[in-house]
N, C-alpha and C. Protein backbone atom coordinates (compact mmCIF):
# COMPACT_ATOMS: atom_id res chain seq x y z
N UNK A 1 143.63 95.58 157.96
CA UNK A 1 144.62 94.99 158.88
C UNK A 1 144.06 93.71 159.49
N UNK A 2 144.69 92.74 159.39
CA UNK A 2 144.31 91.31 159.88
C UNK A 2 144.68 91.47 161.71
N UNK A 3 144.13 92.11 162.27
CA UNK A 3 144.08 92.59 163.69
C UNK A 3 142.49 92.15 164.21
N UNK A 4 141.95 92.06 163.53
CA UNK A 4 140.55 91.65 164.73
C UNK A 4 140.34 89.91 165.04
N UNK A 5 141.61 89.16 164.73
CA UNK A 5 141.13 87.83 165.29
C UNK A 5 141.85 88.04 166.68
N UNK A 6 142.76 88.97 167.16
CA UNK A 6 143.07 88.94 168.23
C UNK A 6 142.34 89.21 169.26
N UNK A 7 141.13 89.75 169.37
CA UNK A 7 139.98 89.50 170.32
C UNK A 7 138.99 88.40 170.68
N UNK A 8 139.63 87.37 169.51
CA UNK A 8 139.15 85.68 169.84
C UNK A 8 140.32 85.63 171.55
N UNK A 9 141.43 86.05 171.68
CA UNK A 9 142.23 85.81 172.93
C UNK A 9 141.41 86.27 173.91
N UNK A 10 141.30 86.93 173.88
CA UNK A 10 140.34 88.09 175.36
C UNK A 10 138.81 86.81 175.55
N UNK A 11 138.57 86.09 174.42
CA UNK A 11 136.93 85.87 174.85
C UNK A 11 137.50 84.32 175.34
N UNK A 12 139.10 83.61 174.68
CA UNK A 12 139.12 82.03 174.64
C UNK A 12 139.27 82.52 176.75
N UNK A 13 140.12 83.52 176.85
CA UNK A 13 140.76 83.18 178.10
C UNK A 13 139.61 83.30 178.96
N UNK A 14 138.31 84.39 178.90
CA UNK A 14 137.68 84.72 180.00
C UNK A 14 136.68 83.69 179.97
N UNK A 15 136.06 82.78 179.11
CA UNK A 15 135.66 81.46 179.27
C UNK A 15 136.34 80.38 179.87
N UNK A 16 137.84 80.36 180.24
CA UNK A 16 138.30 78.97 180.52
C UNK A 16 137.56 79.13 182.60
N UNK A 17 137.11 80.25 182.95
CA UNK A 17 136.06 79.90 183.96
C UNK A 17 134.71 80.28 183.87
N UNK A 18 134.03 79.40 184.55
CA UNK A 18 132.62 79.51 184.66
C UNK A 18 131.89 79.40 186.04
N UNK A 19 132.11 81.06 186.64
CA UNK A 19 132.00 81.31 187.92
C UNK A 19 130.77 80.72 188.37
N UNK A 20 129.40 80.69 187.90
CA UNK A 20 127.93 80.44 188.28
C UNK A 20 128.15 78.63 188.44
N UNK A 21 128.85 78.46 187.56
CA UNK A 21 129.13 76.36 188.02
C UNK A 21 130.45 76.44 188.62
N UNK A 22 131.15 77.21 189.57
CA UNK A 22 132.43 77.15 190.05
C UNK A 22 133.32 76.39 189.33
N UNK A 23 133.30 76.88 188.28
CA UNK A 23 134.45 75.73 187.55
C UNK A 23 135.83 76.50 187.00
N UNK A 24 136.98 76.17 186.89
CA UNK A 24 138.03 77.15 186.38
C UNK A 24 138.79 75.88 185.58
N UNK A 25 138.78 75.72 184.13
CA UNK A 25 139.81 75.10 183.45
C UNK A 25 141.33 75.71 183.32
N UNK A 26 141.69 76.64 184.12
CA UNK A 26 142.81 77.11 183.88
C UNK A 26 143.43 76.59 185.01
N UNK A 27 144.06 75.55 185.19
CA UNK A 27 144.50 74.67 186.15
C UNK A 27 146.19 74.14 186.04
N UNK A 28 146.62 74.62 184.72
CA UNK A 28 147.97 74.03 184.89
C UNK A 28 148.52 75.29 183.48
N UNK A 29 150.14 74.54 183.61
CA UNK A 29 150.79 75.06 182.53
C UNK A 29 150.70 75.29 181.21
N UNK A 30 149.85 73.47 181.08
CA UNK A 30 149.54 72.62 179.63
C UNK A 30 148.20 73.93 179.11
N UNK A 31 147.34 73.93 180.20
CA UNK A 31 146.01 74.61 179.88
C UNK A 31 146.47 75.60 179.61
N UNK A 32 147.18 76.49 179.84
CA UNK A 32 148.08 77.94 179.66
C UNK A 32 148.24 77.92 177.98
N UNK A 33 149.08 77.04 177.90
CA UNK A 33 149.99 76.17 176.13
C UNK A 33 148.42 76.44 175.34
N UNK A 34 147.48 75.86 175.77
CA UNK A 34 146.63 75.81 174.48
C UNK A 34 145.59 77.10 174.21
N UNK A 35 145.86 78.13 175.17
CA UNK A 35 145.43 79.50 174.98
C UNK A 35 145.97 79.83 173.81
N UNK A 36 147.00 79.60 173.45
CA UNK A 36 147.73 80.26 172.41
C UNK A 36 147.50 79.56 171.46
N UNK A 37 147.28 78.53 171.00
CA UNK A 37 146.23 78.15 169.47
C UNK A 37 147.46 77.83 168.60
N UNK A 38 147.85 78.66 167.53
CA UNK A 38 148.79 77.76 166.48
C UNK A 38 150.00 78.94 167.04
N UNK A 39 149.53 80.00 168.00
CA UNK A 39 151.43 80.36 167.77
C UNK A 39 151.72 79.90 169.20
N UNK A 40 152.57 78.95 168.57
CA UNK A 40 153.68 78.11 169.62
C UNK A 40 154.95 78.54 170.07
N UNK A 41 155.40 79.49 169.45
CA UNK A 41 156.17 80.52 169.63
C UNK A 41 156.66 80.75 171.01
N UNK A 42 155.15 81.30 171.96
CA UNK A 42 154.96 82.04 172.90
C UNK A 42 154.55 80.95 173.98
N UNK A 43 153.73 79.72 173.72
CA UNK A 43 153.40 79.14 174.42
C UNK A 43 154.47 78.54 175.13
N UNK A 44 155.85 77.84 174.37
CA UNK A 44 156.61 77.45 174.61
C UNK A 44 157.42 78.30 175.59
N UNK A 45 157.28 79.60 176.20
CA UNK A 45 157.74 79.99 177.09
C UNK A 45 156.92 80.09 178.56
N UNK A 46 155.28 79.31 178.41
CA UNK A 46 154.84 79.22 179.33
C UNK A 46 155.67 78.46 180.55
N UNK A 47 155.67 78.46 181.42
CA UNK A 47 155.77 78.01 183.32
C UNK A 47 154.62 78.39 184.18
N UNK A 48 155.05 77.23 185.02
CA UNK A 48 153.65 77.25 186.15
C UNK A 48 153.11 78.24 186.94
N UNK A 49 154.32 79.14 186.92
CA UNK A 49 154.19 80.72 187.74
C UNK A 49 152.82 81.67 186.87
N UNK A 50 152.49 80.95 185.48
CA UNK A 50 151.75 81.74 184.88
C UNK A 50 150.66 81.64 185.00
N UNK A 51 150.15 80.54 185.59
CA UNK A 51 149.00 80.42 185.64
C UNK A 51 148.19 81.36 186.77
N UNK A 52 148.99 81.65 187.92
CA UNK A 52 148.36 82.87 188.26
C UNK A 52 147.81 84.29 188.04
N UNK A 53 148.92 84.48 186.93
CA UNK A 53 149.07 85.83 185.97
C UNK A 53 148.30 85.60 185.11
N UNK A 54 147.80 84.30 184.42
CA UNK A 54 146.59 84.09 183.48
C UNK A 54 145.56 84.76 183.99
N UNK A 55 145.25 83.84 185.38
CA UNK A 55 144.33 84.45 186.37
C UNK A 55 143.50 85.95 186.42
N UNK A 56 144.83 86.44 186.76
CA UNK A 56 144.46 87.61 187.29
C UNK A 56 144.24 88.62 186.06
N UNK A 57 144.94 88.41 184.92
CA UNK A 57 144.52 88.93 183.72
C UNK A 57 142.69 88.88 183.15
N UNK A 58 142.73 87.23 183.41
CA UNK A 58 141.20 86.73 182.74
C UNK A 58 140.25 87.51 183.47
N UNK A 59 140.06 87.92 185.12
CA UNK A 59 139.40 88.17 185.96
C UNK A 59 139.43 90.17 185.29
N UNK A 60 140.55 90.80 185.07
CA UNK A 60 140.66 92.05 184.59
C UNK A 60 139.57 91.86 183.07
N UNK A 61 139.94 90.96 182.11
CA UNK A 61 138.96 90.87 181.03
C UNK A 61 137.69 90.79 180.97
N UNK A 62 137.21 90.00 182.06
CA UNK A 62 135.82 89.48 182.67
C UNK A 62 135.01 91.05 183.01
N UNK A 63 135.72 91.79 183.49
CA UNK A 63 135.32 93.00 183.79
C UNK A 63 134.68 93.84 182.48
N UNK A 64 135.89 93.70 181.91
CA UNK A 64 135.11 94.88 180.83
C UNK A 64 134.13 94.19 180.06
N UNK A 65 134.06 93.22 180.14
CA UNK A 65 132.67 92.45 179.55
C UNK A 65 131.70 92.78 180.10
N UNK A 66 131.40 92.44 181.42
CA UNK A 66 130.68 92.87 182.39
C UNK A 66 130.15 94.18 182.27
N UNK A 67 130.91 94.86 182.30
CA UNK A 67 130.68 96.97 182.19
C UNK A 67 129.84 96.69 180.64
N UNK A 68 130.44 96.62 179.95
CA UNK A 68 129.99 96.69 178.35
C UNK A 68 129.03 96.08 178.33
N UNK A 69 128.34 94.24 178.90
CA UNK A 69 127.31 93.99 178.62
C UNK A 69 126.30 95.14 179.92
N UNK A 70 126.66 95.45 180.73
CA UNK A 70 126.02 96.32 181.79
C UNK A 70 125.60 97.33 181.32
N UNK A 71 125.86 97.91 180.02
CA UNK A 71 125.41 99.30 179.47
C UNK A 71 126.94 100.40 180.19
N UNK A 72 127.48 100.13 180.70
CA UNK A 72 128.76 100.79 181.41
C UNK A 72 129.59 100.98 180.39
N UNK A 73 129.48 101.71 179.64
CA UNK A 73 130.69 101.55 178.24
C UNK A 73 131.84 102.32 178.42
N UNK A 74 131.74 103.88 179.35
CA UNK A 74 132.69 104.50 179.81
C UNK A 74 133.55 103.32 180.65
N UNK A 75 132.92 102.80 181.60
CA UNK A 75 133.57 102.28 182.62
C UNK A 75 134.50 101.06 181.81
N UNK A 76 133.83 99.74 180.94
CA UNK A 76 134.56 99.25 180.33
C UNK A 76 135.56 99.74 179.53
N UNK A 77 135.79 100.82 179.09
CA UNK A 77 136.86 101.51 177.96
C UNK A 77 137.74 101.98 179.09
N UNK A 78 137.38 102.32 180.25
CA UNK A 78 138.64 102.53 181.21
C UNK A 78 138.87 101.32 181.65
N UNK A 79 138.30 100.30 181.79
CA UNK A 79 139.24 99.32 182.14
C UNK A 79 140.33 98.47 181.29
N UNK A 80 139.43 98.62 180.02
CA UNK A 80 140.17 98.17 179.06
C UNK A 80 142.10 98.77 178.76
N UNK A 81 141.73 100.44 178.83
CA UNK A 81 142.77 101.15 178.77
C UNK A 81 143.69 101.01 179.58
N UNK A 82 143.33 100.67 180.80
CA UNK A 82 144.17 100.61 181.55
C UNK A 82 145.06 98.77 181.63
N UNK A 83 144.93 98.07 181.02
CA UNK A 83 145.03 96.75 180.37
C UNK A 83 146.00 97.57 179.34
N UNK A 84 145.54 98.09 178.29
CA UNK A 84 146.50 98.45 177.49
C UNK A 84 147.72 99.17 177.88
N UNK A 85 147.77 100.08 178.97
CA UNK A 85 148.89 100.88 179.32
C UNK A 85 149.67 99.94 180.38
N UNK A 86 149.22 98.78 180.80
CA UNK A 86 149.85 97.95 181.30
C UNK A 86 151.10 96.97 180.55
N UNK A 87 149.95 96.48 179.41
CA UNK A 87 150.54 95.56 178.43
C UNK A 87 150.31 95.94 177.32
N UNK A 88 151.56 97.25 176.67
CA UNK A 88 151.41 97.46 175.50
C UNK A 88 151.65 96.55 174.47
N UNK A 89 151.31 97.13 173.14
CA UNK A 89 151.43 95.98 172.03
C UNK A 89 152.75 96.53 171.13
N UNK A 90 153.12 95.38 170.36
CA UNK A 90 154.37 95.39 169.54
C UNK A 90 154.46 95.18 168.19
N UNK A 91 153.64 96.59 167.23
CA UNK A 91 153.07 95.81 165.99
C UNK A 91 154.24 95.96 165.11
N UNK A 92 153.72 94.68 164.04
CA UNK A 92 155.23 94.89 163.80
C UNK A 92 154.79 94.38 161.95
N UNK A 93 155.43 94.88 161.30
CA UNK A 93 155.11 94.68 159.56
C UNK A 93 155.32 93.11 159.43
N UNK A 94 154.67 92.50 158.74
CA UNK A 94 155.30 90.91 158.27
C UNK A 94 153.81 90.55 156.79
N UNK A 95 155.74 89.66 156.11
CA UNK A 95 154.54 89.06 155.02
C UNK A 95 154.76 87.60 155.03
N UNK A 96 154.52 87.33 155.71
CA UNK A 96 155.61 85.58 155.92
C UNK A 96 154.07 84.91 155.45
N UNK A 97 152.97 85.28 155.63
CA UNK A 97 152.14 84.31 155.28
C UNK A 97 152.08 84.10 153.30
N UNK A 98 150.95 83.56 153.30
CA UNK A 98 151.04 82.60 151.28
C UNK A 98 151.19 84.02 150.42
N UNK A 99 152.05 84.37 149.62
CA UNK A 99 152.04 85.60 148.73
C UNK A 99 151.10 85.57 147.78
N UNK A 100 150.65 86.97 147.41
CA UNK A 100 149.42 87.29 146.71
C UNK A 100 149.68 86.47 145.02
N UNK A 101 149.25 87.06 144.21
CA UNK A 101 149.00 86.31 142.74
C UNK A 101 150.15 86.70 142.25
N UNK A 102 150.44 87.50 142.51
CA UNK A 102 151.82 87.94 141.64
C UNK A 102 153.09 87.54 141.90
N UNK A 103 152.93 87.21 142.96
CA UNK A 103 154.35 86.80 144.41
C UNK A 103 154.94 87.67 145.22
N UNK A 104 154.40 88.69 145.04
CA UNK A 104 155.32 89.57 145.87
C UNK A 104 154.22 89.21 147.78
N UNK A 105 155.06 89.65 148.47
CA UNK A 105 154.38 89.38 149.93
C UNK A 105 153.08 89.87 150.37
N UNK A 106 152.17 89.03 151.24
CA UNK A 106 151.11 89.75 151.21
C UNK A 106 151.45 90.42 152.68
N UNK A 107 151.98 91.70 152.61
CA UNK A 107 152.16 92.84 153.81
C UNK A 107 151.26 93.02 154.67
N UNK A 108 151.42 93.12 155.83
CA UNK A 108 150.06 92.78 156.59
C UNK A 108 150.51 93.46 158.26
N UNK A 109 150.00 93.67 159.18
CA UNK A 109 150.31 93.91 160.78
C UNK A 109 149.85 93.02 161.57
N UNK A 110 150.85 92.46 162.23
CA UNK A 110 150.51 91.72 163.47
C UNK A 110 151.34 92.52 164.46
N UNK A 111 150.75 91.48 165.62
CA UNK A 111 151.52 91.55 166.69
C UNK A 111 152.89 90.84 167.23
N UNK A 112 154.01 91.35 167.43
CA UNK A 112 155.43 90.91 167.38
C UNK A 112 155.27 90.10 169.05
N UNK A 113 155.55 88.90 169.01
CA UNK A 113 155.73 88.18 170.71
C UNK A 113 156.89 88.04 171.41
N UNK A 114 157.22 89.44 171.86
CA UNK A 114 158.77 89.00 172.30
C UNK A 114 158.82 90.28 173.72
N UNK A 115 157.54 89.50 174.64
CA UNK A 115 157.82 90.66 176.08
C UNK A 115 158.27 89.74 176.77
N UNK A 116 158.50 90.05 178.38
CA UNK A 116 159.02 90.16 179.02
C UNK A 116 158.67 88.07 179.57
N UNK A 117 157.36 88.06 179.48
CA UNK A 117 156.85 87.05 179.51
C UNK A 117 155.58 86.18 179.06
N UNK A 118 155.36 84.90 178.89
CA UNK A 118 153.88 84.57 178.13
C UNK A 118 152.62 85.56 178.12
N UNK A 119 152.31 85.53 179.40
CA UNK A 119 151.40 86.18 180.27
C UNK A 119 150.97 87.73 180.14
N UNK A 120 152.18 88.30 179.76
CA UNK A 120 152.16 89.39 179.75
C UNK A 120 151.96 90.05 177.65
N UNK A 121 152.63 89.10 177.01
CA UNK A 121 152.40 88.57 175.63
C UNK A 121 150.86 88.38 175.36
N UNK A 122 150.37 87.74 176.35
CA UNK A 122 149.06 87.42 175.66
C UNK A 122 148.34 88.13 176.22
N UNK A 123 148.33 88.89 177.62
CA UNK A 123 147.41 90.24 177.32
C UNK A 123 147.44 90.97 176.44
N UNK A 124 149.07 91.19 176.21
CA UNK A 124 148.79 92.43 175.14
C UNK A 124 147.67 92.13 173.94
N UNK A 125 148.08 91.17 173.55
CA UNK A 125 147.59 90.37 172.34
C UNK A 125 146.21 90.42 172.60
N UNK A 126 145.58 90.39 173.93
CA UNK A 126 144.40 90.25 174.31
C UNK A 126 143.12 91.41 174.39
N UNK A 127 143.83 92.10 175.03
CA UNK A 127 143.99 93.94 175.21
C UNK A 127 143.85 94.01 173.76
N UNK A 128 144.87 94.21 173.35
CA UNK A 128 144.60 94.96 171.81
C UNK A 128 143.57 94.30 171.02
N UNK A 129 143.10 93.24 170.90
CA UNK A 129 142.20 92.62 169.95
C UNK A 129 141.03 93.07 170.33
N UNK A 130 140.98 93.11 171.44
CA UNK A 130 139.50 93.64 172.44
C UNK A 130 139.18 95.18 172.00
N UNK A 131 140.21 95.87 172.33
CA UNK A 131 140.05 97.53 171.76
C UNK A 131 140.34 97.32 170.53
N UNK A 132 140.37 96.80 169.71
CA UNK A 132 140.36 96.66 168.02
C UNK A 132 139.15 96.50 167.93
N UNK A 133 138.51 95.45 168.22
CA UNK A 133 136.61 94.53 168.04
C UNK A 133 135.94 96.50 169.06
N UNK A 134 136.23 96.95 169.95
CA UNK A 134 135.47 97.52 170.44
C UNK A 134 135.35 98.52 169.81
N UNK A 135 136.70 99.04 169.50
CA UNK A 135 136.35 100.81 168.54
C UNK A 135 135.50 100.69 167.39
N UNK A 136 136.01 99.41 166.69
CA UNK A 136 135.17 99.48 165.01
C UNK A 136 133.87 98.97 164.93
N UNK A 137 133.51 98.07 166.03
CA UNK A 137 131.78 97.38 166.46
C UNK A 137 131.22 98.66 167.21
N UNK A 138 131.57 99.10 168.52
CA UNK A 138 131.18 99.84 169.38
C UNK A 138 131.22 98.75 170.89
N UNK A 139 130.68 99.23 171.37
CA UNK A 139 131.38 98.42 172.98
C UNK A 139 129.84 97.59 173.43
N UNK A 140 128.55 98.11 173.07
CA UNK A 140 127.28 96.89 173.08
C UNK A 140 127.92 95.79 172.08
N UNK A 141 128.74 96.00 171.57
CA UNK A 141 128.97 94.56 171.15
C UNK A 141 129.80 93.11 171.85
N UNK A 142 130.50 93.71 173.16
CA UNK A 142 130.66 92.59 174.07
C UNK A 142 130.15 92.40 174.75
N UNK A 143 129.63 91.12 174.51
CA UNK A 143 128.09 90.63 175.78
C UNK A 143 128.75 89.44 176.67
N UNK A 144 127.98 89.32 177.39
CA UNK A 144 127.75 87.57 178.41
C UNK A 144 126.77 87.21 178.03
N UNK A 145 126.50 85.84 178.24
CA UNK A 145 125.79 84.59 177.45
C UNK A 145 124.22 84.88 178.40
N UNK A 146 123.24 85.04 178.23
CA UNK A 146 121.82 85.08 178.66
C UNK A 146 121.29 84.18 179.36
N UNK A 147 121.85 83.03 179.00
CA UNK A 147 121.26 81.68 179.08
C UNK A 147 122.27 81.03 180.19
N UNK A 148 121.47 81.62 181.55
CA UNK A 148 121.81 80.96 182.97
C UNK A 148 121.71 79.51 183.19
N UNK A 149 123.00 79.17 183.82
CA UNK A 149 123.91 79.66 184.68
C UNK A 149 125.00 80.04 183.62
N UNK A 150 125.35 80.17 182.51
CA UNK A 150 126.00 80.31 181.79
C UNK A 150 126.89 82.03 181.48
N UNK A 151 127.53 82.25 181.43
CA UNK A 151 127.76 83.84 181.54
C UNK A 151 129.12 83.69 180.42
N UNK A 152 129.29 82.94 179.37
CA UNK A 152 130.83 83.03 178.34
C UNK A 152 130.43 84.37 177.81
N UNK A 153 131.70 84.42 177.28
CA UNK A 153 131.56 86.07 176.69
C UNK A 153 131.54 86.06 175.45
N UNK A 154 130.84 86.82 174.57
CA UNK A 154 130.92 86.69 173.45
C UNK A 154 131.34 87.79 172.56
N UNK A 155 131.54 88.04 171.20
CA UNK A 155 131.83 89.16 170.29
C UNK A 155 130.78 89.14 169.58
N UNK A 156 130.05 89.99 169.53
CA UNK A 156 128.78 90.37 168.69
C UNK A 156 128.93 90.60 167.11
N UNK A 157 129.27 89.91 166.51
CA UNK A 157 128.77 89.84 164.99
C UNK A 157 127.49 90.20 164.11
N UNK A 158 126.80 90.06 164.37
CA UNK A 158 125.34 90.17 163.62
C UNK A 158 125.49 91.12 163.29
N UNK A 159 124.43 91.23 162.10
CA UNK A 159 124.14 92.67 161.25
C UNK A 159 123.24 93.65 162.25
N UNK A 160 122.19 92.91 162.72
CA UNK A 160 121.34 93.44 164.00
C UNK A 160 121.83 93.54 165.15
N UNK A 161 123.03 93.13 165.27
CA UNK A 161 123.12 93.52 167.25
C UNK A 161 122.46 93.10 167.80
N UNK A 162 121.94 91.36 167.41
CA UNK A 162 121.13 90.64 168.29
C UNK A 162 121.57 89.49 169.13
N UNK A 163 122.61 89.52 169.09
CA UNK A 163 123.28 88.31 169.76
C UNK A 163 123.01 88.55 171.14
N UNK A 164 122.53 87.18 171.44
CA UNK A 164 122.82 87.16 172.95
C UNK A 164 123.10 85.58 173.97
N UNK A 165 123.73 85.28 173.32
CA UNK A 165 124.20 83.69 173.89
C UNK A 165 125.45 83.66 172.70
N UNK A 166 126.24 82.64 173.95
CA UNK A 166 127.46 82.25 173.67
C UNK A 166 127.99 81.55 172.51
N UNK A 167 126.33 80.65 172.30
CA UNK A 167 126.86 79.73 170.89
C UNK A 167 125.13 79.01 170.41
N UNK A 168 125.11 77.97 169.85
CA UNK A 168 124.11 77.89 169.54
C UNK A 168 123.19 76.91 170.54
N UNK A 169 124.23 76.27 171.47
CA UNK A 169 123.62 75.32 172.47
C UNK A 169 123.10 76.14 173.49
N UNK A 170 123.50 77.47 174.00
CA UNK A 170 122.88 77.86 175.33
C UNK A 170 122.00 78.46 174.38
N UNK A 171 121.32 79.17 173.37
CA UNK A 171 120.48 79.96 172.59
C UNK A 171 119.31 78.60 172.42
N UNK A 172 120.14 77.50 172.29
CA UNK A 172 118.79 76.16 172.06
C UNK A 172 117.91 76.01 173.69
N UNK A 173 119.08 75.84 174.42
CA UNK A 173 118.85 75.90 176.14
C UNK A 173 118.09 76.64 176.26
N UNK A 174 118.04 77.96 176.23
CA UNK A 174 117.00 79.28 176.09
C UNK A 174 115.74 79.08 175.82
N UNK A 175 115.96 78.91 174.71
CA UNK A 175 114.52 79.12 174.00
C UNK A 175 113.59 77.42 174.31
N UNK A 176 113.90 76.72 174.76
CA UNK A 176 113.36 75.59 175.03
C UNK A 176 112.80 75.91 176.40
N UNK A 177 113.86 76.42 177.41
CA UNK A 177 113.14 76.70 179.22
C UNK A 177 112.38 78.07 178.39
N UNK A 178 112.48 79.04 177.58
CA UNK A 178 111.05 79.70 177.67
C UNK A 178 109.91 79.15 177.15
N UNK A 179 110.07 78.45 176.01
CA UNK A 179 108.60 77.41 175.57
C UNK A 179 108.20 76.73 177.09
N UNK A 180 109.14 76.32 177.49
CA UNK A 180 108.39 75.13 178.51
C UNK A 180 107.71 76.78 179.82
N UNK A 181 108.53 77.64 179.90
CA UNK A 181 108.15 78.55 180.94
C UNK A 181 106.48 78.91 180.18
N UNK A 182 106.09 79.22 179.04
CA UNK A 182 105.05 79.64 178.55
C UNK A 182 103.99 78.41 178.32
N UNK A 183 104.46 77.93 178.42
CA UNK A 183 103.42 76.39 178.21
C UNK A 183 102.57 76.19 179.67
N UNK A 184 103.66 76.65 180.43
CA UNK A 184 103.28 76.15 182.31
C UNK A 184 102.16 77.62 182.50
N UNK A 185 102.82 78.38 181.93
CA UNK A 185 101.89 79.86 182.13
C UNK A 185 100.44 79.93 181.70
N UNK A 186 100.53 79.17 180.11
CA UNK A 186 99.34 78.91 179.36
C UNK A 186 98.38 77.75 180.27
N UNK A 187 99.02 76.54 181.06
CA UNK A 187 98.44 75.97 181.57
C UNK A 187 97.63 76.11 182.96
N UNK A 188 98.51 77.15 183.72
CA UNK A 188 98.13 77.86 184.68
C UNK A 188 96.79 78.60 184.61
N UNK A 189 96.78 79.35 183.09
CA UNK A 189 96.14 80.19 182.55
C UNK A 189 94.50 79.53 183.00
N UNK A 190 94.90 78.56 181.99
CA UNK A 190 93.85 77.72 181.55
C UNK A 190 92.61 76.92 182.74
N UNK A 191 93.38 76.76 183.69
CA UNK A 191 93.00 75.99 184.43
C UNK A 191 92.59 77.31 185.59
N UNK A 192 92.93 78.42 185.62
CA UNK A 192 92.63 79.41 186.61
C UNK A 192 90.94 80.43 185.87
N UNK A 193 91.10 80.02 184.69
CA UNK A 193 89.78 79.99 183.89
C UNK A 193 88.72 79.31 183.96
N UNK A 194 89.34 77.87 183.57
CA UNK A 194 88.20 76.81 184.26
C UNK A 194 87.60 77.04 184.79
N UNK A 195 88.17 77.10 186.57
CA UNK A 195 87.99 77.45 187.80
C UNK A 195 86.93 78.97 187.94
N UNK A 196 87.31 79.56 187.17
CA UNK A 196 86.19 80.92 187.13
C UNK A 196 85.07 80.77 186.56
N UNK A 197 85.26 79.65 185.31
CA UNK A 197 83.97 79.29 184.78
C UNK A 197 82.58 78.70 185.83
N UNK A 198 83.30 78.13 186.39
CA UNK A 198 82.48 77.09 186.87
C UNK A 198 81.82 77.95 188.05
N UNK A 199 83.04 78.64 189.00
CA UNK A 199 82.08 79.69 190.01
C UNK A 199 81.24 80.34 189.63
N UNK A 200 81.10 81.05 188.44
CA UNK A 200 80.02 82.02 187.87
C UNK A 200 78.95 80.95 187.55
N UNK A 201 79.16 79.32 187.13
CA UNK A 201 77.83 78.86 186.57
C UNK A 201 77.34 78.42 187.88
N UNK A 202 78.31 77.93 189.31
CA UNK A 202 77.30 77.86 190.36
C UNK A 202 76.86 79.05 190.63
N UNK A 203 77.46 80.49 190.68
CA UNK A 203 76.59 81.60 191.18
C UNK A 203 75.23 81.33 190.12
N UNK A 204 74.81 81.14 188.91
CA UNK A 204 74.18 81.68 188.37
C UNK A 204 72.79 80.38 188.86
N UNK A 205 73.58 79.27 189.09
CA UNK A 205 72.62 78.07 189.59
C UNK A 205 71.90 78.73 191.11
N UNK A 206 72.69 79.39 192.05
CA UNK A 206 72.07 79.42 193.28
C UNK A 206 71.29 80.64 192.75
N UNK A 207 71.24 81.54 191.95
CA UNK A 207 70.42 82.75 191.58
C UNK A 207 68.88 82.75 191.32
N UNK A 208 69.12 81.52 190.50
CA UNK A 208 67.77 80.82 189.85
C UNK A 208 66.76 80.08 190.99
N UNK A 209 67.57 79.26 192.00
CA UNK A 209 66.96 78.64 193.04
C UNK A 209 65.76 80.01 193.54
């Protein structure tokens, strides 16, 4: 089932803030419009009233990230659920995309966009992609980004379950402040050695006197 890109929604929305730099790109209608990516469908019923309801959705998503990267996996799967029993989903059969070799349709499940409102559309959409990525990965697989002040959320891919940054720039960020953190340590090291050297060769000078 072509159902797990819908948990790219849950990770685009809970990045458009970045609480540790007080920043929130979710600021207007337009910013609302480009949550939704190529289906325009739905966007086109965005209004300004939504951007609160974005809000308060993204801040519910942020959570179960949180629980899940926290080791809280009960706690994230109830929050999640309760997201889902809010904003159920509407799956619905379609072959509208390129037909297979033969021509007949390539049959497939999505999600049908026709609730009550945007907002409430793209949780579902959001919700469900999230408990799709969580049941078949397991729930250590939604993390936050390591690499402070930074906290985006990510979907854990790897074969190892080693992910732990958002992308490849905060993972470069990372590993550069720990070289430089171990370099200062090694130098510390070094020089707190020195310093011992030298007391033991004056003890050993006043010994001899």
């Amino acid at each position: 089932m072509e159902l797990a890109h819908y948990s790219d929604y849950a990770v685009r929305l809970v990045n458009t803030e970045e609480p540790a730099r007080n920043k929130d790109a979710l600021t207007s209608a337009d910013a609302v419009r480009a949550l939704f990516g190529a289906s325009t469908q739905m966007a086109r019923r965005v209004t300004d009233t939504d951007v609160t309801r974005f809000r308060n959705v993204r801040g519910r998503l942020r959570a179960v990230f949180e629980a899940a990267d926290g080791g809280d996996h009960v706690l994230a799967v109830d929050l999640l659920n309760s997201l889902l029993m809010e904003f159920p989903v509407s799956p619905q059969v379609s072959g509208h995309d390129t037909p297979r070799e033969d021509g007949a349709p390539d049959w497939h499940i999505h999600l049908a966009e026709h609730p009550s409102n945007a907002s409430a559309g793209y949780a579902a959409m959001a919700s469900f992609g999230l408990a799709f990525h969580l049941t078949e990965h397991g729930p250590d697989r939604l993390g936050l980004c390591q690499a402070p002040p930074c906290r985006n959320a990510y979907l854990d891919t790897s074969t190892n379950r080693s992910r732990r940054y958002c992308s490849d720039r905060c993972a470069t960020r990372a590993n550069v402040a720990a070289y430089r953190a171990r370099k200062r340590r090694e130098a510390e090291g070094s020089g707190h050695s020195g310093r011992s050297a030298d007391a033991a060769q004056d003890s050993r000078a006043l010994s001899d006197r």
